[in-house]
Protein backbone atom coordinates (compact mmCIF):
# COMPACT_ATOMS: atom_id res chain seq x y z
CA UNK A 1 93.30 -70.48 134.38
CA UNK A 2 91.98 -67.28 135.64
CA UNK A 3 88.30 -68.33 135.23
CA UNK A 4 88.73 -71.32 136.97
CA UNK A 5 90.30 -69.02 139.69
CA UNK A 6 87.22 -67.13 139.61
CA UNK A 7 84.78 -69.47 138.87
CA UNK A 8 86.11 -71.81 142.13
CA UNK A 9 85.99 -68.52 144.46
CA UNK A 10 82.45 -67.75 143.42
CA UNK A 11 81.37 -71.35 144.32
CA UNK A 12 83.27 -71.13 147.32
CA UNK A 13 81.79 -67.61 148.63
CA UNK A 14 78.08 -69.23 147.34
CA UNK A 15 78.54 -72.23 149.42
CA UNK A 16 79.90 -70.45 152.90
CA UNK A 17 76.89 -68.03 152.21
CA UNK A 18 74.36 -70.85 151.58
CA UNK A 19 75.44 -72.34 155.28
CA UNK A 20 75.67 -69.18 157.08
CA UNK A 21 71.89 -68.87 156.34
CA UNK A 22 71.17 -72.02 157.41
CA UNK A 23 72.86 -71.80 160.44
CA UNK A 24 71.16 -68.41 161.32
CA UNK A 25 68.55 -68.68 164.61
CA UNK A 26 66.42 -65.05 165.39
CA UNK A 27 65.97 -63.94 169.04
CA UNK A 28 62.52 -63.82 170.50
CA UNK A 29 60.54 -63.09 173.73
CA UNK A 30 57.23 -64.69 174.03
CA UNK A 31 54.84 -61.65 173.03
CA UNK A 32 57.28 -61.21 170.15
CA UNK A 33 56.81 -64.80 169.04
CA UNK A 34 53.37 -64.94 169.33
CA UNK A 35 52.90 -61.71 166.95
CA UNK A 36 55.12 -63.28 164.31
CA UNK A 37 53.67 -65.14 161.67
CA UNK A 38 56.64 -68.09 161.63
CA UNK A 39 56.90 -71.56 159.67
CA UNK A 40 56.64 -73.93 161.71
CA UNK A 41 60.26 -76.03 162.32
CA UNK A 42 61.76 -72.80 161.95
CA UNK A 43 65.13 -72.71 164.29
CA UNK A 44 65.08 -69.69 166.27
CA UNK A 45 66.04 -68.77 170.18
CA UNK A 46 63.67 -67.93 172.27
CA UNK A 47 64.36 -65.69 175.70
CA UNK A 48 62.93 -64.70 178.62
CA UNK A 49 62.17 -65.57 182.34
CA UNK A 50 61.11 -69.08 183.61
CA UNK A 51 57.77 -68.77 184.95
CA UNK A 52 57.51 -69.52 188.94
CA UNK A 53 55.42 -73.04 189.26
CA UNK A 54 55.88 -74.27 185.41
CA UNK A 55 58.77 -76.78 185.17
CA UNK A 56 58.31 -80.02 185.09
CA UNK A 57 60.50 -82.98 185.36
CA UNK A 58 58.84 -86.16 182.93
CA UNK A 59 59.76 -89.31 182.05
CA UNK A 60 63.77 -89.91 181.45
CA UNK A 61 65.44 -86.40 181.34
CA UNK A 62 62.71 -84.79 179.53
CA UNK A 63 62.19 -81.63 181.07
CA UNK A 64 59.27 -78.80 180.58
CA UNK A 65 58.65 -75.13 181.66
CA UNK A 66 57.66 -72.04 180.35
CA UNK A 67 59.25 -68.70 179.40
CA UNK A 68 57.72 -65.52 179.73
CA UNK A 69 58.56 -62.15 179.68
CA UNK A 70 54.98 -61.46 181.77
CA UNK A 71 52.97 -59.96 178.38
CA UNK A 72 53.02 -63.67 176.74
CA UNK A 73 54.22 -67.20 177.67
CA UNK A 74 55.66 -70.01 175.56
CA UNK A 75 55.87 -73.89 176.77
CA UNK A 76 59.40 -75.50 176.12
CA UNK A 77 60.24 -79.25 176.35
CA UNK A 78 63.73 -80.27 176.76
CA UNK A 79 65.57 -83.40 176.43
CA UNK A 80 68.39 -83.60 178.47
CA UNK A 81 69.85 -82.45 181.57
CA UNK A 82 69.57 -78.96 182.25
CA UNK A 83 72.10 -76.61 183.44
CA UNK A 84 73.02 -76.50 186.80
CA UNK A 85 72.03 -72.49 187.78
CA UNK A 86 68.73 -73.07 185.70
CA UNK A 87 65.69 -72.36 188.36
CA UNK A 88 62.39 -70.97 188.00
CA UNK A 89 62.25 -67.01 188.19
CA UNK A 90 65.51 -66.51 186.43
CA UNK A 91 66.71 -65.47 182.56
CA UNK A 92 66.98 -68.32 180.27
CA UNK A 93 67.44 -68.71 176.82
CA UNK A 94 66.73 -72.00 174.65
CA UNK A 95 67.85 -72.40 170.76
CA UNK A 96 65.51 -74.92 169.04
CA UNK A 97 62.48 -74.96 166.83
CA UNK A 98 58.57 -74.04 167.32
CA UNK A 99 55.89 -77.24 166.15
CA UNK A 100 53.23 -76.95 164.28
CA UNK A 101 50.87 -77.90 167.24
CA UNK A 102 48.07 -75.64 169.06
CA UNK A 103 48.96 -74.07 170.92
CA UNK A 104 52.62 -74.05 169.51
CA UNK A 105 55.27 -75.67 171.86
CA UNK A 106 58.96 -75.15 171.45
CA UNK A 107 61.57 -78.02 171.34
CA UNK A 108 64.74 -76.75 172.83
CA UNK A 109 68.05 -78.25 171.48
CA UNK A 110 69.72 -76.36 173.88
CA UNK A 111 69.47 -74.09 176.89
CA UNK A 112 71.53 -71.54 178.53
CA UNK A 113 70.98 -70.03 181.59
CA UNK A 114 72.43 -67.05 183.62
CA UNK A 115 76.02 -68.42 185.67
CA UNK A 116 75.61 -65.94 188.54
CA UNK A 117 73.13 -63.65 190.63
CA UNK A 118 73.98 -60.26 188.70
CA UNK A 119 73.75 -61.50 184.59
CA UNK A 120 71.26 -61.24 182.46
CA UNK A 121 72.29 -61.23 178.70
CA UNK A 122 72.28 -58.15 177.03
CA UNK A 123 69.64 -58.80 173.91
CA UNK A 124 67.12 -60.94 176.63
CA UNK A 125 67.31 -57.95 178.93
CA UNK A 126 66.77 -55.30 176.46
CA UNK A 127 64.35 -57.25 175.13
CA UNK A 128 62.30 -57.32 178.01
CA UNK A 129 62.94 -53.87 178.84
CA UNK A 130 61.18 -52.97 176.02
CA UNK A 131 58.08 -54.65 177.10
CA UNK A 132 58.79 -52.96 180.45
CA UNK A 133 59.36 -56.19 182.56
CA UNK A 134 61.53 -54.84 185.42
CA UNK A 135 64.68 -57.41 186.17
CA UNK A 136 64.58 -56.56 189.80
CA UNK A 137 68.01 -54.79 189.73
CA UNK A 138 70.30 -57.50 187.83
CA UNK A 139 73.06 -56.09 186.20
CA UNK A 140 73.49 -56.94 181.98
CA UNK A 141 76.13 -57.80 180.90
CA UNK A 142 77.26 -56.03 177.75
């Protein structure tokens, strides 16, 4: 009875570990991204600032624009309607997966953007800090 007990925990911990890792998405910024050797398909999120003049509205609600964090840029298609504080110039960040084209694109699943004048989050803004983008005096929240 005991090494059931044990037996069914053990499969139990081994399956909530096995989905945890599959569930797992790294942060990037575009000159990040384009140093690291990834698979492609692999599900990351990718941050940074729109670039002024890049999105573009296609066919049906697919959407495109690029993120930068001025050192390297990344394209990003969309499908689906964006949200409503998302404009050019401003912090975004999208959760999807890189293709294997050339150059790569990403496919966003989903994208966030900031919900007031002041926020930037906290791991895009350090991020971009470090490659000494200045935010132009918006406050992160922590």
């Amino acid at each position: 009875l005991i090494g059931g007990g044990v037996a069914f925990l053990t499969a139990a911990v081994l399956l909530v570990m096995f989905a945890f890792s599959q569930a797992v998405a790294y942060f990037y910024v575009p000159s990040d991204l384009s140093k690291a050797h990834l698979a492609p398909e692999t599900r990351l999120r990718l941050g940074g600032l729109v670039k002024p003049g890049s999105w573009k509205r296609g066919n049906g609600m697919v959407e495109s624009f690029e993120v930068t964090d001025t050192l390297s840029t990344v394209a990003v298609t969309y499908t689906g309607i964006l949200p409503d504080l998302f404009r050019e110039g401003q912090g975004v960040v999208a959760e999807g997966r890189l293709t294997a084209a050339t150059p790569p694109v990403f496919e966003a699943d989903t994208v966030l953007a900031k919900h007031d004048e002041t926020y930037m989050p906290k791991d895009v803004a350090d991020r971009l800090k470090e490659k000494g983008v200045s935010l132009g005096g918006q406050e992160v929240v922590k």
